[in-house]
Protein backbone atom coordinates (compact mmCIF):
# COMPACT_ATOMS: atom_id res chain seq x y z
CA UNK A 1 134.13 85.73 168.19
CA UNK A 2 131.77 88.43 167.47
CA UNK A 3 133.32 90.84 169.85
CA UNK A 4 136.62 90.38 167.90
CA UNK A 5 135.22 90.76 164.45
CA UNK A 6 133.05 94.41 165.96
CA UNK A 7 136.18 95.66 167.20
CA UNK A 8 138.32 94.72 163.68
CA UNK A 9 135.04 96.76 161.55
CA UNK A 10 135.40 99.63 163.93
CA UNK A 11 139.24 99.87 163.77
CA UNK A 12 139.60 99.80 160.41
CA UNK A 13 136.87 102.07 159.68
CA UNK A 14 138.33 104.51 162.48
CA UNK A 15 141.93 104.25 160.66
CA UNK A 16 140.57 104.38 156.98
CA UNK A 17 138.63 107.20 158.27
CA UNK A 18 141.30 109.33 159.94
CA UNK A 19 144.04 108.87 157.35
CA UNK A 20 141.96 109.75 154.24
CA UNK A 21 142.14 113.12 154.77
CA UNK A 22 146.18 113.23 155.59
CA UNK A 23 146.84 111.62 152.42
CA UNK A 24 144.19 113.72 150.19
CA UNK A 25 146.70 116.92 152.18
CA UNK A 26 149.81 114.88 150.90
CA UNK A 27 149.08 114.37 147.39
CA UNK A 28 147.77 117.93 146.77
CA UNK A 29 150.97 119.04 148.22
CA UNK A 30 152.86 116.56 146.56
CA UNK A 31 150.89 117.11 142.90
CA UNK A 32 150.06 113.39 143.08
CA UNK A 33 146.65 113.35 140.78
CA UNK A 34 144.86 110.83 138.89
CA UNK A 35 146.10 110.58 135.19
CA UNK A 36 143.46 112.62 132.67
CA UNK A 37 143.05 111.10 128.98
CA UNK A 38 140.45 110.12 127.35
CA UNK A 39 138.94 107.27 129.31
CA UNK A 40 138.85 110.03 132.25
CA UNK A 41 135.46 110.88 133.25
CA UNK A 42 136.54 113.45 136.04
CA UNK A 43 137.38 117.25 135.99
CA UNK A 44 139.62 118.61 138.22
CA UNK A 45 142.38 116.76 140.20
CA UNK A 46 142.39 114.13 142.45
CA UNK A 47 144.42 112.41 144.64
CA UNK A 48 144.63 108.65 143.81
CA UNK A 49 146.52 106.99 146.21
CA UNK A 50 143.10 106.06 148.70
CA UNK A 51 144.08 102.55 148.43
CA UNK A 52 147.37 103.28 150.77
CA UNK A 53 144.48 104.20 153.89
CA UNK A 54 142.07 101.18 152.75
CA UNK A 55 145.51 99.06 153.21
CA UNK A 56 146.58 100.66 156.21
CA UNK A 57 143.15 100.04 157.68
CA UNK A 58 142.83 96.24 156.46
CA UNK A 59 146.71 95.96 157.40
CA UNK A 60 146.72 96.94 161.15
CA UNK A 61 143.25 95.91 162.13
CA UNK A 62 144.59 92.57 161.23
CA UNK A 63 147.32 92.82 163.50
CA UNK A 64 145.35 93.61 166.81
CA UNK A 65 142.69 91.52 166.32
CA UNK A 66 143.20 88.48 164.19
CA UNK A 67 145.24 85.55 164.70
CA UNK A 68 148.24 86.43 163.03
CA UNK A 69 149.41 83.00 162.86
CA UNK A 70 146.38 81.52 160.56
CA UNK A 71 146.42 84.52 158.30
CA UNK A 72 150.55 85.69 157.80
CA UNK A 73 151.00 84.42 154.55
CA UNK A 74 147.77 85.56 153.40
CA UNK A 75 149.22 89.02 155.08
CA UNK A 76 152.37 88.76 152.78
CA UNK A 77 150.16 88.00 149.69
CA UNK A 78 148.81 91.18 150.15
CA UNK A 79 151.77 93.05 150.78
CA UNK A 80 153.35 91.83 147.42
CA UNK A 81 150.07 93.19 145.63
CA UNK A 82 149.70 96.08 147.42
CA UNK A 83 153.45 97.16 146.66
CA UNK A 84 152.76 96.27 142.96
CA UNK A 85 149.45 98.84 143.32
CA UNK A 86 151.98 101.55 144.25
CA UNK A 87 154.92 101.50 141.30
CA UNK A 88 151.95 101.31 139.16
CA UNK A 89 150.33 104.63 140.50
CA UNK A 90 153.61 105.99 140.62
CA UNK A 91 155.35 104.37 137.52
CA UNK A 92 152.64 102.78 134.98
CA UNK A 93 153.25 98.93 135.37
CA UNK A 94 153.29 96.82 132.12
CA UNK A 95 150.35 94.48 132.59
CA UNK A 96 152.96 91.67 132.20
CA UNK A 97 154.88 93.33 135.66
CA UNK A 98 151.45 93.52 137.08
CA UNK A 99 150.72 89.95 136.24
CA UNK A 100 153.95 88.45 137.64
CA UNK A 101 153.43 90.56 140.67
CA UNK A 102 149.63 89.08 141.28
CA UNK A 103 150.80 85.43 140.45
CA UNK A 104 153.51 85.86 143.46
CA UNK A 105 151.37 86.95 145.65
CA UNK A 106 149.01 83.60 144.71
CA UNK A 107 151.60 81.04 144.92
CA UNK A 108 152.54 82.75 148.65
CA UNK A 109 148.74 82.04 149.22
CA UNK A 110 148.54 78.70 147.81
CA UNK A 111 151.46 76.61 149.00
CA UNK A 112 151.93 78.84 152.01
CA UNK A 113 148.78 79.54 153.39
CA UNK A 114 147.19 76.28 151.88
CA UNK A 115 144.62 78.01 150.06
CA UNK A 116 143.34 76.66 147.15
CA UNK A 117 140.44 75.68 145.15
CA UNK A 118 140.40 71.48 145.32
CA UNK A 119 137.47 70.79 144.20
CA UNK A 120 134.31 72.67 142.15
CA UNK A 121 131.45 71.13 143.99
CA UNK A 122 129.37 69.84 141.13
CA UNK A 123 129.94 72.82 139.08
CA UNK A 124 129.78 71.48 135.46
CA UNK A 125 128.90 68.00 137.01
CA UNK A 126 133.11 68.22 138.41
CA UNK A 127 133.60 67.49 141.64
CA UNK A 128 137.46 66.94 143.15
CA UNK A 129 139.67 68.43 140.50
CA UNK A 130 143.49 66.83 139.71
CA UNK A 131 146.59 68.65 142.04
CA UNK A 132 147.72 70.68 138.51
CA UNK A 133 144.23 71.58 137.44
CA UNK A 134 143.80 72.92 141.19
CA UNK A 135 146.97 74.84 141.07
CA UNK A 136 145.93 76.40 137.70
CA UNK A 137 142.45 77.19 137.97
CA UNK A 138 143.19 78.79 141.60
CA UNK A 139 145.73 81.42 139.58
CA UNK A 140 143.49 82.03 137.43
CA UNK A 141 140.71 82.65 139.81
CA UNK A 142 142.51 85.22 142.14
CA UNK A 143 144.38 86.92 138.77
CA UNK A 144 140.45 87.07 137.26
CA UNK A 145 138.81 88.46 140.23
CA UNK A 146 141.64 90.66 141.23
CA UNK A 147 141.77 92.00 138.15
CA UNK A 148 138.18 92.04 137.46
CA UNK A 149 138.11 94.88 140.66
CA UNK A 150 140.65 96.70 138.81
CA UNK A 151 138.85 96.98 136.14
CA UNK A 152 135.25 97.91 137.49
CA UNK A 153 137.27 100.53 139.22
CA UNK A 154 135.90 103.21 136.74
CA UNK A 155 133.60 105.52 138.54
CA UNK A 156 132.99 106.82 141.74
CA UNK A 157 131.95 104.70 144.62
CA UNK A 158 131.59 101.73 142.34
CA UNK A 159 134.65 99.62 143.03
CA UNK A 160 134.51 100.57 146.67
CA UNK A 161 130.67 100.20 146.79
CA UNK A 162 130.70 96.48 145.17
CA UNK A 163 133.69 95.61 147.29
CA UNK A 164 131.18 96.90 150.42
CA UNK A 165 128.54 94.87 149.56
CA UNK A 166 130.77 91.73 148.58
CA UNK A 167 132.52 91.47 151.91
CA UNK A 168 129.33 91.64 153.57
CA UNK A 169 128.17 88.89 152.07
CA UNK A 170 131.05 87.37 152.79
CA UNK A 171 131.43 88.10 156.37
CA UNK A 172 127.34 86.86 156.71
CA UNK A 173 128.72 83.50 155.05
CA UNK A 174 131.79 82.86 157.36
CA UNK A 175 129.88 83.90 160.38
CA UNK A 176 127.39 81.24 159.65
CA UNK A 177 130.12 78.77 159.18
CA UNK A 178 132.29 79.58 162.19
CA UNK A 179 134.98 80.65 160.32
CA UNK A 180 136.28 83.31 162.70
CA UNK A 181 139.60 84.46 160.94
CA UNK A 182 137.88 84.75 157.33
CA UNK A 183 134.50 86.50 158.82
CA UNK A 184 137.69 88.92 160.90
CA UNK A 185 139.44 89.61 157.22
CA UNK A 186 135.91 90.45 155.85
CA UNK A 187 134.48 92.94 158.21
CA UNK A 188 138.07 94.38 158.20
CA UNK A 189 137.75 94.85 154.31
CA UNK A 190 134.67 95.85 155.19
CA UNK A 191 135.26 98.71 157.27
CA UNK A 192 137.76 100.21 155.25
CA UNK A 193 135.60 100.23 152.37
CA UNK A 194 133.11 101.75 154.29
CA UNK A 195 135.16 104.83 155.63
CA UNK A 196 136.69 105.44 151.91
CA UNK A 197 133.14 105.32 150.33
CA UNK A 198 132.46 108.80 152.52
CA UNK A 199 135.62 110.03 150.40
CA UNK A 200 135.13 108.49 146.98
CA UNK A 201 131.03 108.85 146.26
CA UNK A 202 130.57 111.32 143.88
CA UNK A 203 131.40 113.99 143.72
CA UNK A 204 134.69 111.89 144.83
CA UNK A 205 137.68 114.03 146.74
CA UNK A 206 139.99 110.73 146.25
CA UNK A 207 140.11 107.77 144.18
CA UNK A 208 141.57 104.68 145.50
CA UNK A 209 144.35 103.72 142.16
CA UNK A 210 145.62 100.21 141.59
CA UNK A 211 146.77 100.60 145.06
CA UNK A 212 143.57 99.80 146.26
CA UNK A 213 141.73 98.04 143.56
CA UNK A 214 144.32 94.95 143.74
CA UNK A 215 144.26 95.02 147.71
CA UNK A 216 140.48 94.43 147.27
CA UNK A 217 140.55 92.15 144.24
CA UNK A 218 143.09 89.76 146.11
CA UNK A 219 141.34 89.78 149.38
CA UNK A 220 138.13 89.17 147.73
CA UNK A 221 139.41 86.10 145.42
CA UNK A 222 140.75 84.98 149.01
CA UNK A 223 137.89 84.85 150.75
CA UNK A 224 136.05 83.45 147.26
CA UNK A 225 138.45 80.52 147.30
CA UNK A 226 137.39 79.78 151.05
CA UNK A 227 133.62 79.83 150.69
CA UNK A 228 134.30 77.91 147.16
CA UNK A 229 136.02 75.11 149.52
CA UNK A 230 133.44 75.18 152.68
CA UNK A 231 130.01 76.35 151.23
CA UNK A 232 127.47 77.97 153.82
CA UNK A 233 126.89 76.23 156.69
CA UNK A 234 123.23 77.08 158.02
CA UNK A 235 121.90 75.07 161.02
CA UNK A 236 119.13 72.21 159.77
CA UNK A 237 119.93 73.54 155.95
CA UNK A 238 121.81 71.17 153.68
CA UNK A 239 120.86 73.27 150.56
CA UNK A 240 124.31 75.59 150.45
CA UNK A 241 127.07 73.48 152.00
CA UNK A 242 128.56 72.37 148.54
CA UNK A 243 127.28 75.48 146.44
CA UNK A 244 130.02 77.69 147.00
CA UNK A 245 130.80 77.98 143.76
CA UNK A 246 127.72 79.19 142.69
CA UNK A 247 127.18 81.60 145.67
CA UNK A 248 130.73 82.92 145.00
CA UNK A 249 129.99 83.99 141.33
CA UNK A 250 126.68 85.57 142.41
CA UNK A 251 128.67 87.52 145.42
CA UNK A 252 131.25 88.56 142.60
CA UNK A 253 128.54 89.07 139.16
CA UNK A 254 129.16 92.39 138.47
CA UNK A 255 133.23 92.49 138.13
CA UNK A 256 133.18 89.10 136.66
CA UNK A 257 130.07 89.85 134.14
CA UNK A 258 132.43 93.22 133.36
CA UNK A 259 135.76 91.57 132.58
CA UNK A 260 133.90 88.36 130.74
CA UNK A 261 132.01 90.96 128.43
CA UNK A 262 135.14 93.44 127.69
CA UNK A 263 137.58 91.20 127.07
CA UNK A 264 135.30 89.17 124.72
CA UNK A 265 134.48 92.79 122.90
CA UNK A 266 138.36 93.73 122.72
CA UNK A 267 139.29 90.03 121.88
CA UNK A 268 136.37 90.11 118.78
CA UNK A 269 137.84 93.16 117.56
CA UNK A 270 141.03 92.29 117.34
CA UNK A 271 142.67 94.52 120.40
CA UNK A 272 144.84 93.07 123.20
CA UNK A 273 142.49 91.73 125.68
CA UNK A 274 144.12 94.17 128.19
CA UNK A 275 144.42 97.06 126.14
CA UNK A 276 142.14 100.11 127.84
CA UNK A 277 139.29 101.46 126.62
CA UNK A 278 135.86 102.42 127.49
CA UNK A 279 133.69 99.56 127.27
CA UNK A 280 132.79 98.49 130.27
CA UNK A 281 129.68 98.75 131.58
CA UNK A 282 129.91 101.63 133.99
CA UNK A 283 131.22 103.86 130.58
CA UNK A 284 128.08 102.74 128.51
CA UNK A 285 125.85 103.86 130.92
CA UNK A 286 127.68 107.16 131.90
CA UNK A 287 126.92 107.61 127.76
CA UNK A 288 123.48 107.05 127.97
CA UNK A 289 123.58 110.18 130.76
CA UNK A 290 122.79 108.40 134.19
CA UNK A 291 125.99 110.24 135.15
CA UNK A 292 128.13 108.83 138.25
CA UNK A 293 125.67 108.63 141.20
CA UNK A 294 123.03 107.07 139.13
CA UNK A 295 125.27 104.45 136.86
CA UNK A 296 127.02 103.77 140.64
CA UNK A 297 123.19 103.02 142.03
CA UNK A 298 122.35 100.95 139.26
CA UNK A 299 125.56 98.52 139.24
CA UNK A 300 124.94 98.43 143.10
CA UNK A 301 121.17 97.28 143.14
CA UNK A 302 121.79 94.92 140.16
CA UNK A 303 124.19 93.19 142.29
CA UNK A 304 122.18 92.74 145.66
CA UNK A 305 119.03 91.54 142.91
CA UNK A 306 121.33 89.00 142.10
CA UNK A 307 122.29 87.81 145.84
């Protein structure tokens, strides 16, 4: 088990790592940049399409080491959502295309992989949850956190720094529960971050797009919705089996504390809760002059203070 899952971290890391630079050649040749308006924080061009090496790596690490039969559909799910990343870096989705997109990918995952949130574990005093209420609060889960990466997706290093630190936890969890294919799919994401974050820390040479950001957001929600359903199992401690839930949102505070608060700010001021803009936290602390490294830092250690 553990041999399986080191050799998954170091061959996606290898294949992130290798390919970065090939596609960074690519899109300079090609004139593939990130957009600039007025929500861009950069100078200079960059290449945006990272999120086609963190894929790649994720993608074919899978396919030598896990077992392909437990995790295919979850494989398809991601292939859906990482083909919707790329017409939006090439073609500007709608966020209604985008949507339609990430809800195929989740019912793929939910009545094909069987993965879906059944119950919330005392949560709000609720414990097993109606079939319809389970099929719509698991959309809304994976479209939130998936989207929620998207969005924190801002500066450099952040998105793929919080993803790092996410599936770590998550690995950490699944190994303790013997969960061998979902601790293999997090040390995956996990290397892949990893070699892109060598790339994307400021001053970044690449940014990952919607490409990447929706790859991560849907594997994270996936794992979320496993630990939500198993808890932590650590020998002689009962504490964490059903708190899944609440170990979950603390894993995932800082996206999920970033979409809550701008879409509550756009929503109170009478904009389209998925109009853009330059509210999110990551922007209000690039204006009070941290600048990228520092506002990056800052997100980071807030969310291993609240692990």
């Amino acid at each position: 088990m553990v041999f399986e899952i080191i050799l998954a971290f170091i061959t996606s890391f290898v294949l992130t790592y290798l390919s970065i630079p090939k596609i960074i050649h690519f899109s300079r040749k090609s004139r593939l940049y990130a957009s600039v308006g007025n929500r861009n924080s950069h100078i200079g061009k960059i290449p945006i399409f990272g999120g086609i090496a963190i894929f790649s790596g994720v993608l074919f690490s899978l396919i030598f080491w896990a077992e392909i039969e437990s995790i295919q559909f979850i494989l398809v799910g991601m292939i859906i959502v990482f083909f919707i990343g790329i017409l939006d870096d090439l073609l500007s989705l709608s966020p209604f295309k985008k949507l339609i997109g990430q809800i195929l990918s989740v019912l793929v995952i939910m009545f094909l992989a069987e993965l879906q949130i059944n119950s919330f574990k005392g949560l709000f005093d609720i414990y097993e949850i109606p079939a319809w209420i389970s099929f719509i609060f698991t959309i809304f889960v994976v479209v939130v956190i998936t989207n929620g990466y998207n969005l924190i997706d801002g500066i450099d290093g952040l998105a793929g720094g919080l993803g790092t630190i996410a599936s770590m936890f998550f690995g950490v969890a699944f190994l303790f529960n013997n969960d061998t294919q979902m601790a293999i799919l997090s040390f995956t994401l996990l290397g892949s971050l990893l070699a892109f974050l060598k790339f994307n820390f400021n001053p970044a040479r690449i940014f990952m797009g919607d490409t990447g950001s929706l790859v991560i957001g849907l594997i994270l929600s996936i794992l979320a919705i496993r630990l939500i359903n198993t808890g932590v199992n650590i020998p002689n401690e009962k504490l964490y089996i059903n708190k899944g839930p609440f170990i979950v949102i603390s894993i995932l505070s800082v996206p999920l504390y970033d979409t809550f608060r701008v879409f509550c700010i756009r929503i109170l001021s009478g904009y389209h809760p998925l109009r853009a803009d330059r509210n999110h936290i990551h922007h209000a602390l690039l204006d009070l002059g941290f600048g990228h490294k520092k506002a990056t830092l800052i997100l980071y250690a807030f969310s291993l203070l609240i692990m």
